[in-house]
C-alpha atoms as a PDB file:
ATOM      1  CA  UNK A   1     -14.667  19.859   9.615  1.00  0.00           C
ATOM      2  CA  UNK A   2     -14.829  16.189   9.442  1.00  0.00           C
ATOM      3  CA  UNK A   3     -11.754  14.656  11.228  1.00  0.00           C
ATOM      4  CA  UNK A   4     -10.861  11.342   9.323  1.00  0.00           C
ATOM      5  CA  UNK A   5     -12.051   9.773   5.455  1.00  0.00           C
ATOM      6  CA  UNK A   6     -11.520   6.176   5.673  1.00  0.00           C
ATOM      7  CA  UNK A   7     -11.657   5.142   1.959  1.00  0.00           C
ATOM      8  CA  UNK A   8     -11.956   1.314   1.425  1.00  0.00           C
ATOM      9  CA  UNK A   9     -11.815   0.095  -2.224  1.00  0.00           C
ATOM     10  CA  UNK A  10     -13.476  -3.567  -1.894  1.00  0.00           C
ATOM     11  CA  UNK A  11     -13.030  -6.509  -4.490  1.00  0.00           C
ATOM     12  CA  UNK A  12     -14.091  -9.577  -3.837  1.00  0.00           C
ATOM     13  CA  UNK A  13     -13.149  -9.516   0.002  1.00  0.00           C
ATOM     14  CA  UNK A  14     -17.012  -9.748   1.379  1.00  0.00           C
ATOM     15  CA  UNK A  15     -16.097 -11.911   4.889  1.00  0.00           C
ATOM     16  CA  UNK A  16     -12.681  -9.736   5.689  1.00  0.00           C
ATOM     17  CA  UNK A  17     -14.774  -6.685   4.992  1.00  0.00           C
ATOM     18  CA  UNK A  18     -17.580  -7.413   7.270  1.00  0.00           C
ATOM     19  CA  UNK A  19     -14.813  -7.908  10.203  1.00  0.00           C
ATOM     20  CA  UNK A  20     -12.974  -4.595   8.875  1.00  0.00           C
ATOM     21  CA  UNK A  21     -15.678  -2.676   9.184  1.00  0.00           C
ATOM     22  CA  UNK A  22     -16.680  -3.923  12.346  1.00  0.00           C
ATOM     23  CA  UNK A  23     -13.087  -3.063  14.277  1.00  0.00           C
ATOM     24  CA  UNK A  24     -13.444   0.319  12.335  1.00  0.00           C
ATOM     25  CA  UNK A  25     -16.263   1.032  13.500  1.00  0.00           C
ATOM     26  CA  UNK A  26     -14.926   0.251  17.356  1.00  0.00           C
ATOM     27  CA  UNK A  27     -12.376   2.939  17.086  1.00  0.00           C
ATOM     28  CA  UNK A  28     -13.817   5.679  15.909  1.00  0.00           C
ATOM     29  CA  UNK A  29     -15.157   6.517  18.808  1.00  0.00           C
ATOM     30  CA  UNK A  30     -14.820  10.258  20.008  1.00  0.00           C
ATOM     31  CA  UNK A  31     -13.859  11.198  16.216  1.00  0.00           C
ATOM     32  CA  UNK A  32     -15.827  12.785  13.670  1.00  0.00           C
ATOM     33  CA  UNK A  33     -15.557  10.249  10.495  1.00  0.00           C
ATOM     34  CA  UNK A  34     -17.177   9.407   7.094  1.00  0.00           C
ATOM     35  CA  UNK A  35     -16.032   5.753   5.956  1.00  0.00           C
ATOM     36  CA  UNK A  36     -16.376   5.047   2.202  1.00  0.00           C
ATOM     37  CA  UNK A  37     -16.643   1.640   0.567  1.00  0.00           C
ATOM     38  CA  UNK A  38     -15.846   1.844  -2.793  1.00  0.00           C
ATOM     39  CA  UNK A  39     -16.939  -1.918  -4.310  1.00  0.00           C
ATOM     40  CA  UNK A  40     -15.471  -2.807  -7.264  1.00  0.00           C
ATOM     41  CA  UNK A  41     -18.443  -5.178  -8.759  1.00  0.00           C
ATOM     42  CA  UNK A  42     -17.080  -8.158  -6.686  1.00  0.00           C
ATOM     43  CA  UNK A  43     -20.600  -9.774  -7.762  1.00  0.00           C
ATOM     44  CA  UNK A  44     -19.913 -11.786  -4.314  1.00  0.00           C
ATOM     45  CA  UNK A  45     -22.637 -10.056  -2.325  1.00  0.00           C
ATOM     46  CA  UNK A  46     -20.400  -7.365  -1.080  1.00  0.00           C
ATOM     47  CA  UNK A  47     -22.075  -4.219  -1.963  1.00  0.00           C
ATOM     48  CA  UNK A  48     -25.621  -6.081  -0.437  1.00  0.00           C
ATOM     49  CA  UNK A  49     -23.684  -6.831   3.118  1.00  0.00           C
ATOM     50  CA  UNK A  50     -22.655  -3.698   3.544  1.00  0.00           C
ATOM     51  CA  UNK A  51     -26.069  -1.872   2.591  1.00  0.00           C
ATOM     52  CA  UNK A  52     -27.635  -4.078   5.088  1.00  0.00           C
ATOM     53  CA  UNK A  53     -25.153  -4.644   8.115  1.00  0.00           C
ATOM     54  CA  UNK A  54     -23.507  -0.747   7.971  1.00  0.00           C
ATOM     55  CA  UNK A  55     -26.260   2.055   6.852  1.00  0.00           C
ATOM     56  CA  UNK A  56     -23.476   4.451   8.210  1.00  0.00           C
ATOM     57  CA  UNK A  57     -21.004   3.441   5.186  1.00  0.00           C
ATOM     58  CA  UNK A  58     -21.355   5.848   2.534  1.00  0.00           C
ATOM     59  CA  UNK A  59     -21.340   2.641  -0.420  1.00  0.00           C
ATOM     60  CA  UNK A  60     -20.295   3.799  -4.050  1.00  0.00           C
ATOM     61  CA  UNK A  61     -21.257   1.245  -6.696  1.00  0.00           C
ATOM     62  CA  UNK A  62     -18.000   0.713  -9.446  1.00  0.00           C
ATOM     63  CA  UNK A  63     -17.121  -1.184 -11.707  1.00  0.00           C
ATOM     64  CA  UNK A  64     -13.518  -2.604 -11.744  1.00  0.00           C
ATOM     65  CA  UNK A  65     -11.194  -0.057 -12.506  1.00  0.00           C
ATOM     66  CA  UNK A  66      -8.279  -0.585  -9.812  1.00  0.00           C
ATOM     67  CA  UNK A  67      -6.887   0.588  -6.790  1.00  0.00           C
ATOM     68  CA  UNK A  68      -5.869   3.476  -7.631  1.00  0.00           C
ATOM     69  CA  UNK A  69      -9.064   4.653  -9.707  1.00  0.00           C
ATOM     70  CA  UNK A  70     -11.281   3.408  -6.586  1.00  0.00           C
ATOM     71  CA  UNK A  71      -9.524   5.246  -3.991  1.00  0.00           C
ATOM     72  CA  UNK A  72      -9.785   7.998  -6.138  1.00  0.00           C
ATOM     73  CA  UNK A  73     -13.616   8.147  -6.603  1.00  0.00           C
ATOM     74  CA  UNK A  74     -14.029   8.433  -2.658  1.00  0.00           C
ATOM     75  CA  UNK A  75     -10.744  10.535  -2.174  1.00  0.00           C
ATOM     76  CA  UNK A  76     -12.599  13.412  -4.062  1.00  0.00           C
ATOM     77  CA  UNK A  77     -15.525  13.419  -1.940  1.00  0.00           C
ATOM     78  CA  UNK A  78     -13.447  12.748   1.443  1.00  0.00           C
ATOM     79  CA  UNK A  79     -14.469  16.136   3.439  1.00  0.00           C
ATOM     80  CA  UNK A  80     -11.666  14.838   6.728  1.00  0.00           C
ATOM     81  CA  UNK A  81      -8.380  16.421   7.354  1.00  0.00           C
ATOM     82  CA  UNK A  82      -7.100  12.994   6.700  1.00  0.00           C
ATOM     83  CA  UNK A  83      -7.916  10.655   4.454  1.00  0.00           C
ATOM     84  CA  UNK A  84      -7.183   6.900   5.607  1.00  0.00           C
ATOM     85  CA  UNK A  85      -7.031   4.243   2.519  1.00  0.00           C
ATOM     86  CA  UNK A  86      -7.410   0.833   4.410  1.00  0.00           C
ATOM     87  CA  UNK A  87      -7.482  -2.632   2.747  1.00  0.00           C
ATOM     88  CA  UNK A  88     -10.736  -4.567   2.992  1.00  0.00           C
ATOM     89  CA  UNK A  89      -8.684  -7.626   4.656  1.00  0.00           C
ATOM     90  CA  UNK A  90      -7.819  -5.539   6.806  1.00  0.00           C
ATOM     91  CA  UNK A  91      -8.150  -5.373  11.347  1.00  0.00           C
ATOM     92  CA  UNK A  92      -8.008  -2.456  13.460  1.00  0.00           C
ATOM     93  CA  UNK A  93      -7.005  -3.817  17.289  1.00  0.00           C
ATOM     94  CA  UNK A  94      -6.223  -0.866  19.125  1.00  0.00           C
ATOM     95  CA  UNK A  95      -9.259   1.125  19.443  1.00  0.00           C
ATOM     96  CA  UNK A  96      -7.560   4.440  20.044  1.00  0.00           C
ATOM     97  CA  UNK A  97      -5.500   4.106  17.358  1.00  0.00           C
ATOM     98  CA  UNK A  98      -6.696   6.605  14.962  1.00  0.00           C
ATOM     99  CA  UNK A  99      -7.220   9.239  17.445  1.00  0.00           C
ATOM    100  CA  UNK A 100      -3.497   8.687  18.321  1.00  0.00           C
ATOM    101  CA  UNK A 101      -2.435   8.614  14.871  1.00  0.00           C
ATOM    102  CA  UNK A 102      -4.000  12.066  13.971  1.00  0.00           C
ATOM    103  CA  UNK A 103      -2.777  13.546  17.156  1.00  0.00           C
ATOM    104  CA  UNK A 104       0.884  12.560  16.208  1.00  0.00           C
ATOM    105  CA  UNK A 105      -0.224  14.077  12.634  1.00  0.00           C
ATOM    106  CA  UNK A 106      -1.200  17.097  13.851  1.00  0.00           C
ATOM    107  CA  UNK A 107       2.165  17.478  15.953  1.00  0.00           C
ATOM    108  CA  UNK A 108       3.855  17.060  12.847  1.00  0.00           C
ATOM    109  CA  UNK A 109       3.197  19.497   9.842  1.00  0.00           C
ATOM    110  CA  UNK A 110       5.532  18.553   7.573  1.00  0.00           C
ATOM    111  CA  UNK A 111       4.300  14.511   7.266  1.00  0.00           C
ATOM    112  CA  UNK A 112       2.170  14.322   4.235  1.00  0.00           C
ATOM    113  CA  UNK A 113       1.804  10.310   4.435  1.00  0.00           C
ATOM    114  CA  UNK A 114       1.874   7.830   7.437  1.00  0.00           C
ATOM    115  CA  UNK A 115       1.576   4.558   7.881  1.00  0.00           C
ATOM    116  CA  UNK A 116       1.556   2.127  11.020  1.00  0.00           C
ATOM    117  CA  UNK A 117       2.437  -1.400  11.585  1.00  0.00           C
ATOM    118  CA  UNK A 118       1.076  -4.274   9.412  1.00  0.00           C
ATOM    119  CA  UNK A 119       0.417  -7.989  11.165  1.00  0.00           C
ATOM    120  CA  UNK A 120       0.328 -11.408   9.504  1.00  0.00           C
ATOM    121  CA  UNK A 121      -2.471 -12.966  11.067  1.00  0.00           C
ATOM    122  CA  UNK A 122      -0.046 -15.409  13.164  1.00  0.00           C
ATOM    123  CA  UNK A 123       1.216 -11.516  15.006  1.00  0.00           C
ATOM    124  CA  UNK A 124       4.751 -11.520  12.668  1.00  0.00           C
ATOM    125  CA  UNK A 125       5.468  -8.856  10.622  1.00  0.00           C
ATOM    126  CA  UNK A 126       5.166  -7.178   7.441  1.00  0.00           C
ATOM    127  CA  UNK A 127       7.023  -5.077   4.976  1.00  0.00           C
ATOM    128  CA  UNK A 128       5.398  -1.753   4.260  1.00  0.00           C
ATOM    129  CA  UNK A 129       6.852   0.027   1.816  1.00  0.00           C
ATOM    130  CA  UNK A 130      10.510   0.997   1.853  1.00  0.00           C
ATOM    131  CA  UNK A 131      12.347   2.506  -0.956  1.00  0.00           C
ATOM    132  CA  UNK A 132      12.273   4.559  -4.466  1.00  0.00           C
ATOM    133  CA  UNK A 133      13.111   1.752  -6.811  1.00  0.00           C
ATOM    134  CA  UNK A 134      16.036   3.335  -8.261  1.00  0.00           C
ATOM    135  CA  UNK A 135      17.766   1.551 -11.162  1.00  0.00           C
ATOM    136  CA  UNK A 136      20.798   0.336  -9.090  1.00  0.00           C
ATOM    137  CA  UNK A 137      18.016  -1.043  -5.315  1.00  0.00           C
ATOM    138  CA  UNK A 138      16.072  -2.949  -8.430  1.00  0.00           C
ATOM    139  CA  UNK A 139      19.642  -4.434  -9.052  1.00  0.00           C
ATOM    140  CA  UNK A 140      20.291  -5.348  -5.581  1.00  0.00           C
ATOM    141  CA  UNK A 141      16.384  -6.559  -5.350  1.00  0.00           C
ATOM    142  CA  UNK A 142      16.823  -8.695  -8.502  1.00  0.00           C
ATOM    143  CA  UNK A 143      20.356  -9.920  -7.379  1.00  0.00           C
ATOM    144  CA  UNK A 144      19.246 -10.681  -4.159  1.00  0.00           C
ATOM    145  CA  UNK A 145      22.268  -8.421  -2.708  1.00  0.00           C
ATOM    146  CA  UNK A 146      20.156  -6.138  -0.630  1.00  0.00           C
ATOM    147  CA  UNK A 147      19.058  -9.529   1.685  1.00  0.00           C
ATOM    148  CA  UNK A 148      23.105  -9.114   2.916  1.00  0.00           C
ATOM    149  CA  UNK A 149      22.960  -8.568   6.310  1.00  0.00           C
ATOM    150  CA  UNK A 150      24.530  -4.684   6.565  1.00  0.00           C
ATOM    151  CA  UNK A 151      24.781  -4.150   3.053  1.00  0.00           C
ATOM    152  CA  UNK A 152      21.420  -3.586   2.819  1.00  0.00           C
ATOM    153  CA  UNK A 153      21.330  -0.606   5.327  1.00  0.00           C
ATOM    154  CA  UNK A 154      23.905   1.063   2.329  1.00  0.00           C
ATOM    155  CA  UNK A 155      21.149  -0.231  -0.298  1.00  0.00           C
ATOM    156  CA  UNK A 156      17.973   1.008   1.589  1.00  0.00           C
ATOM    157  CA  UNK A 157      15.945  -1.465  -0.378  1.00  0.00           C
ATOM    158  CA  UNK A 158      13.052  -1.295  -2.010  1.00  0.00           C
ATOM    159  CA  UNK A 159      11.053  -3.804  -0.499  1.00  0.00           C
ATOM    160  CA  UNK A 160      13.149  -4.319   3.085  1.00  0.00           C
ATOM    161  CA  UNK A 161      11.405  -7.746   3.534  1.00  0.00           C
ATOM    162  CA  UNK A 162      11.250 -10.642   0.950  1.00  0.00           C
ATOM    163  CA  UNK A 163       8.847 -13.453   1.544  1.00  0.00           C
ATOM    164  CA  UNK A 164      11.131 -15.983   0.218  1.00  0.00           C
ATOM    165  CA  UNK A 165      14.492 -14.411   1.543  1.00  0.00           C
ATOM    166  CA  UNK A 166      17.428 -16.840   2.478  1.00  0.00           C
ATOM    167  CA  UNK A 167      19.348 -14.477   3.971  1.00  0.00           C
ATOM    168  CA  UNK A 168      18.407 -11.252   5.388  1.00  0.00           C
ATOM    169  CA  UNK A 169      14.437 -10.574   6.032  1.00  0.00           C
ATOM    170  CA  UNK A 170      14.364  -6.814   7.395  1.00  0.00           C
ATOM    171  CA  UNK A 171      12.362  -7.658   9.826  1.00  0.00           C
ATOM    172  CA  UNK A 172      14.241  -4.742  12.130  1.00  0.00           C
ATOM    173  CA  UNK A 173      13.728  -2.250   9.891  1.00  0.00           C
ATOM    174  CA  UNK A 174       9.905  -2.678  10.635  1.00  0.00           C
ATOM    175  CA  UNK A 175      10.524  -2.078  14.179  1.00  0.00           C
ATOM    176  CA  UNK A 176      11.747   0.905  14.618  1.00  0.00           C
ATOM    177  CA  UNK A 177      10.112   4.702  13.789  1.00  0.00           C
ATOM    178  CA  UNK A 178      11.354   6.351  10.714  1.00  0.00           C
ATOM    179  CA  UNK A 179      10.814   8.174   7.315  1.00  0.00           C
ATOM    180  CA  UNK A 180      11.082   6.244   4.300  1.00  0.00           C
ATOM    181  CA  UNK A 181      10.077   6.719   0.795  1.00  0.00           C
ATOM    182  CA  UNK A 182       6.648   4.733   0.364  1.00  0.00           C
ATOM    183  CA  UNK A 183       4.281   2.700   2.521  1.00  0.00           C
ATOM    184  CA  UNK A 184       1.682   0.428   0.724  1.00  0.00           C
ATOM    185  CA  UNK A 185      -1.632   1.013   0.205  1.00  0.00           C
ATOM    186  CA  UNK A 186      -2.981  -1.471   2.872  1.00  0.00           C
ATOM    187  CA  UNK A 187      -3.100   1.683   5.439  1.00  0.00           C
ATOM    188  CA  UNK A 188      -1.984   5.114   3.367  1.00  0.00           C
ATOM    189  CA  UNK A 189      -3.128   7.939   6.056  1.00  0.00           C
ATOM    190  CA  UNK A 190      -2.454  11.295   4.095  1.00  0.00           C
ATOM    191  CA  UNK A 191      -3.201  14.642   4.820  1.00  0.00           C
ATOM    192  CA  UNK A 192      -6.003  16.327   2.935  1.00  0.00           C
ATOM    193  CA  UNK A 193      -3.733  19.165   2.364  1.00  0.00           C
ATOM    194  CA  UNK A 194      -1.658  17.186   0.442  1.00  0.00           C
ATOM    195  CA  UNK A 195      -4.594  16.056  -1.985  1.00  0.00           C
ATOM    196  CA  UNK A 196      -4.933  20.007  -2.856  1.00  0.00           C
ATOM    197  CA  UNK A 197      -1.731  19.996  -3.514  1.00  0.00           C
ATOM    198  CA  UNK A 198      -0.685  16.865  -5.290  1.00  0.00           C
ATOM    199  CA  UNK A 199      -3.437  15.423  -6.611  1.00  0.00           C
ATOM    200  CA  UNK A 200      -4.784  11.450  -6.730  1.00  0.00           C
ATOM    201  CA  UNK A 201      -3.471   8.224  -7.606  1.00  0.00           C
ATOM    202  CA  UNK A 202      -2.346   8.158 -11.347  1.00  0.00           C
ATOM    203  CA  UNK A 203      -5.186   5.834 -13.327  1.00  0.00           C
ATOM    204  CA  UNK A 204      -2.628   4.579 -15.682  1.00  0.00           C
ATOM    205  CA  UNK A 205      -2.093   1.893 -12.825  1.00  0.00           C
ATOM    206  CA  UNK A 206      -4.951  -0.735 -12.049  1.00  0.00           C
ATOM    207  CA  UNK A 207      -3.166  -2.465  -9.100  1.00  0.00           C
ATOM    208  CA  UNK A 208       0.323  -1.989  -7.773  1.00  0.00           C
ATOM    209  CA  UNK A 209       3.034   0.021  -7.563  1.00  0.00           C
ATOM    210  CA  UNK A 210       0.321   3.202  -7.799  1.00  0.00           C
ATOM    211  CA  UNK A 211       1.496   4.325  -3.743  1.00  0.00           C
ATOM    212  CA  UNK A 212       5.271   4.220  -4.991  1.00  0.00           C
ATOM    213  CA  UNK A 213       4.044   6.663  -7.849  1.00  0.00           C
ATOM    214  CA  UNK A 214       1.893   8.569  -5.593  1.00  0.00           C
ATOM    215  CA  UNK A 215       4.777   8.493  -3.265  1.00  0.00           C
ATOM    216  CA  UNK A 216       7.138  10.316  -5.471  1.00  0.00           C
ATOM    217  CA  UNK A 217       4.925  13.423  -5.956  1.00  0.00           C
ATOM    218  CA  UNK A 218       4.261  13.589  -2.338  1.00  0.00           C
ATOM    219  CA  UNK A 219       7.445  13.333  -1.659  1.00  0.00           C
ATOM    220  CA  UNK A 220       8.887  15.657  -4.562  1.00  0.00           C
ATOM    221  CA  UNK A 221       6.268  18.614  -3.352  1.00  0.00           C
ATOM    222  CA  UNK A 222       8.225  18.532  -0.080  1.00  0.00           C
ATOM    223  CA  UNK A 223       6.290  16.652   2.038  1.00  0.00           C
ATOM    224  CA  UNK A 224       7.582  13.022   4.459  1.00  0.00           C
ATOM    225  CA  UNK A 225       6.327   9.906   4.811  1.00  0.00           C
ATOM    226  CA  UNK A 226       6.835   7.903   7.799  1.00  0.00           C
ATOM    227  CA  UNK A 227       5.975   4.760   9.268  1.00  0.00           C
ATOM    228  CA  UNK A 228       5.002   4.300  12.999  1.00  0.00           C
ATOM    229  CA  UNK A 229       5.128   0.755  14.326  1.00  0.00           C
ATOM    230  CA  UNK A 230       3.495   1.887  17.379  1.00  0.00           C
ATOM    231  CA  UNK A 231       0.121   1.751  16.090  1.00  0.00           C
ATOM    232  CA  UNK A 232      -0.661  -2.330  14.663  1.00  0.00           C
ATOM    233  CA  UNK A 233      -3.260  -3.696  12.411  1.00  0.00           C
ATOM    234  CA  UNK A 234      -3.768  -6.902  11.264  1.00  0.00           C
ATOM    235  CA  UNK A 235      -3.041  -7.648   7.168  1.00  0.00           C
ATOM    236  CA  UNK A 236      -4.545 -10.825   6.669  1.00  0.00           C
ATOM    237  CA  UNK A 237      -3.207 -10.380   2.958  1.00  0.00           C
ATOM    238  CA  UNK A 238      -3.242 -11.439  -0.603  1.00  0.00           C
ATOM    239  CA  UNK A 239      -7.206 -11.958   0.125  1.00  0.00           C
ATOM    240  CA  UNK A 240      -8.398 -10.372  -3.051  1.00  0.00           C
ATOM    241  CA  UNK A 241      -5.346 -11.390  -5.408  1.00  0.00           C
ATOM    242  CA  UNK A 242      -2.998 -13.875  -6.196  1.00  0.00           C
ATOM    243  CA  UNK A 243       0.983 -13.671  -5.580  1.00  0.00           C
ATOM    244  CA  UNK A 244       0.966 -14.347  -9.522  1.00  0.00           C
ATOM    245  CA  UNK A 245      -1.173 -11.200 -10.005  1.00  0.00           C
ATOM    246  CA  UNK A 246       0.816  -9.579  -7.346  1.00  0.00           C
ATOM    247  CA  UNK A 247       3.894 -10.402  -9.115  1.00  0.00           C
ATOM    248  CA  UNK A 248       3.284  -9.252 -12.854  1.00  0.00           C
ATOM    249  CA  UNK A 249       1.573  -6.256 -11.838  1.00  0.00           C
ATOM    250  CA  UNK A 250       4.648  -5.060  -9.830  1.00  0.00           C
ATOM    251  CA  UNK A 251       6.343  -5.498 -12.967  1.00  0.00           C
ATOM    252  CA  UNK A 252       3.669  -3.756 -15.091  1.00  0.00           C
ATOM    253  CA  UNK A 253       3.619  -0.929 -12.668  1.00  0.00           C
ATOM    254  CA  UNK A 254       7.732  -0.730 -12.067  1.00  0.00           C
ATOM    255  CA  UNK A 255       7.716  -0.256 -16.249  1.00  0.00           C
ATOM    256  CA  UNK A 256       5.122   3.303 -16.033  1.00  0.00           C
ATOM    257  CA  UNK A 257       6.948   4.168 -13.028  1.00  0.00           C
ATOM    258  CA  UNK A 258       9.925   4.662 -15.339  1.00  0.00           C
ATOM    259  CA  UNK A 259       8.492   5.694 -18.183  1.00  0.00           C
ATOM    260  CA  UNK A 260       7.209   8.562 -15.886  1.00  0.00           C
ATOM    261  CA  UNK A 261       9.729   9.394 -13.563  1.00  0.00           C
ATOM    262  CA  UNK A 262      13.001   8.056 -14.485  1.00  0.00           C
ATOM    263  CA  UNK A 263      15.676   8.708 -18.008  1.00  0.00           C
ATOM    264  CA  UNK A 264      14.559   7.486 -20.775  1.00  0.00           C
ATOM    265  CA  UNK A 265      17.974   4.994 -21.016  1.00  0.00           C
ATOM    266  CA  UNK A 266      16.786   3.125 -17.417  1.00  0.00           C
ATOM    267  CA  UNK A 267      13.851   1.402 -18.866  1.00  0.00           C
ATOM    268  CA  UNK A 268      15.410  -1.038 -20.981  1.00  0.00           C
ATOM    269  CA  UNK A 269      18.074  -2.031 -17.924  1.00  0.00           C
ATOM    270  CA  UNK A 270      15.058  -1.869 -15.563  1.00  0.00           C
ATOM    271  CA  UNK A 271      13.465  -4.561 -17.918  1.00  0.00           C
ATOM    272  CA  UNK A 272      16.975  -6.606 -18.501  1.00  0.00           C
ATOM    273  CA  UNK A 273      17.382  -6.899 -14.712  1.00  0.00           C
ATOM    274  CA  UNK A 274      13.872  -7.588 -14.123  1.00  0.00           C
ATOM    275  CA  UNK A 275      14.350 -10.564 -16.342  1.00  0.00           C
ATOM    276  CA  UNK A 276      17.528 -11.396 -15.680  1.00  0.00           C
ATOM    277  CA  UNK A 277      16.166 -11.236 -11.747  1.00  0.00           C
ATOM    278  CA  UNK A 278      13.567 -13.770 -12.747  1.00  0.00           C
ATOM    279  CA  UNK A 279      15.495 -16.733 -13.756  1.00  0.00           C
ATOM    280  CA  UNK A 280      16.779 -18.086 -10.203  1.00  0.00           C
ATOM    281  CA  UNK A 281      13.275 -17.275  -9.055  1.00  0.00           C
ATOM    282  CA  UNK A 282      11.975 -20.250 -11.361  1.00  0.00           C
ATOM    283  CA  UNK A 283      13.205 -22.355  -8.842  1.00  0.00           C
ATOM    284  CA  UNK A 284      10.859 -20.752  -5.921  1.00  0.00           C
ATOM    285  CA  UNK A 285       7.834 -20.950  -8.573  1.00  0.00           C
ATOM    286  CA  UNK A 286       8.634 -21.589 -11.855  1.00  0.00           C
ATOM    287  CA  UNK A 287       4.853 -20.789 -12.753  1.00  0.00           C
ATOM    288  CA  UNK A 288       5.124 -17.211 -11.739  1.00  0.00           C
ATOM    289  CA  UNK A 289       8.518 -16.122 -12.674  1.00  0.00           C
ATOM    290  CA  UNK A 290       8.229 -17.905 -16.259  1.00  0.00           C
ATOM    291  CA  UNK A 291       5.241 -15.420 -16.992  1.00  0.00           C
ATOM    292  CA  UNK A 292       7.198 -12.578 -14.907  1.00  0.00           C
ATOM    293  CA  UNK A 293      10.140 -13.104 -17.334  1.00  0.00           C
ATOM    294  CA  UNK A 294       7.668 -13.071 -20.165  1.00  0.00           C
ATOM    295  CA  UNK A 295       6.228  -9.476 -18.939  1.00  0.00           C
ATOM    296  CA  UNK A 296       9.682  -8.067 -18.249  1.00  0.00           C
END
């Protein structure tokens, strides 16, 4: 049986996926893989670079239907143990990483989901996942309570780092082994297992908050999640998308995350704080958060 499935959904990402490919390709070495590139009609010249520079990459022509769809079109045809979804801006640099990674895996039978350490491409940090976003952390998120230092180890926040946090960044928490509830999508190494027993990504998301969904069930059917900043890629970030887009699909996304998994009384307080959250962000970028406010 094929070891590792590294599925990468591509959109519009053509130079960072040339170099992803290239470091994943380094590393593989001594594993038996499959790598999928799912492109997502970029129309940049993706799909063409990657017939030409990587025969090896099994290429699957789609139109733009999301993340979560994507992932989902290779997922089903992933033969490996492990699947590994990786972002197309994306670096490996440790070239024994993934052999490490499914050797820890493998010592472990009761991790469904991993994830390792994600780099800003100055070598600082970056938030990967965190938290379920539970009525009263999307409080503390909106009011800005979980960047207390201290509090927020009583929170457990959903999103431990905030870009434009004046307080507290949660840099630590990224630092240190643990389980938590979700990792993001930009590396999402899950255990085929888990696939027969859980399913995909749910299509009713195009682009974020679909891993916190996916999460959940993981999660629910009794398997952990944990992140392992031992193992480092770069995350050269926000190549394919906008912070705007970022920001109202989060919202988007947070709203069928409730209608699916939370009381039907939550949503409207989810939306009030979301809103309510969004009016001292005008002042970071009163662009975004006016529309945010709007979608809320």
């Amino acid at each position: 049986m094929t070891d590792l499935s590294i599925v990468i959904v591509n959109y519009k990402s053509k130079d960072f996926l040339e170099k992803c490919l290239r470091s994943v390709k380094n590393s593989l070495k001594g594993i038996s893989s499959e790598v999928f590139v799912v492109e997502n009609d970029s129309g940049d010249g993706s799909y063409e670079m990657v017939e030409k520079k990587f025969p090896w990459v099994k290429l699957i022509a789609s139109p733009n239907i999301g993340f979560g769809p994507g992932n989902n079109i290779a997922m089903k045809q992933a033969q490996g143990r492990y699947v590994l979804l990786l972002n197309p801006d994306t670096e490996i640099i440790q070239e024994d990483m993934f052999s490490q990674m499914l050797d820890w895996m493998d010592k472990h039978p009761k991790v469904g989901v991993s994830s390792c350490a994600l780099l800003n491409t100055d070598g600082s940090i970056q938030g990967t996942g965190g938290y379920f976003p539970t009525i009263l952390r999307v409080f503390a998120w909106m009011s800005f309570l979980d960047d207390i230092p201290f509090l927020d180890r009583l929170i457990k926040p959903y999103h431990p780092i905030h870009p434009w946090s004046f307080l507290y960044s949660g840099k630590d928490f990224f630092n240190k082994t643990h389980k938590q509830d979700w990792v993001t999508g930009a590396f999402f190494l899950i255990r085929n297992k888990v696939l027969g027993e859980v399913g995909y990504f749910d299509e009713n998301f195009f682009a974020y908050v679909e891993e916190v969904e996916y999460s959940k069930r993981i999660k629910d059917a009794g398997w952990e999640v944990w992140y392992l900043p031992k193992w480092k890629i770069f995350h050269h970030g926000q190549a394919s998308s906008s912070s705007e887009y970022a920001t109202i699909s989060e919202y988007k996304g947070l709203k069928i995350y409730y209608k699916k998994h939370c009381p039907r009384w939550q949503l409207p307080l989810l939306r009030l704080f979301l809103k309510l959250g969004s009016l001292p962000r005008l002042l970071f970028n009163f662009k975004i958060y006016a529309k945010a406010f709007r979608e809320a």
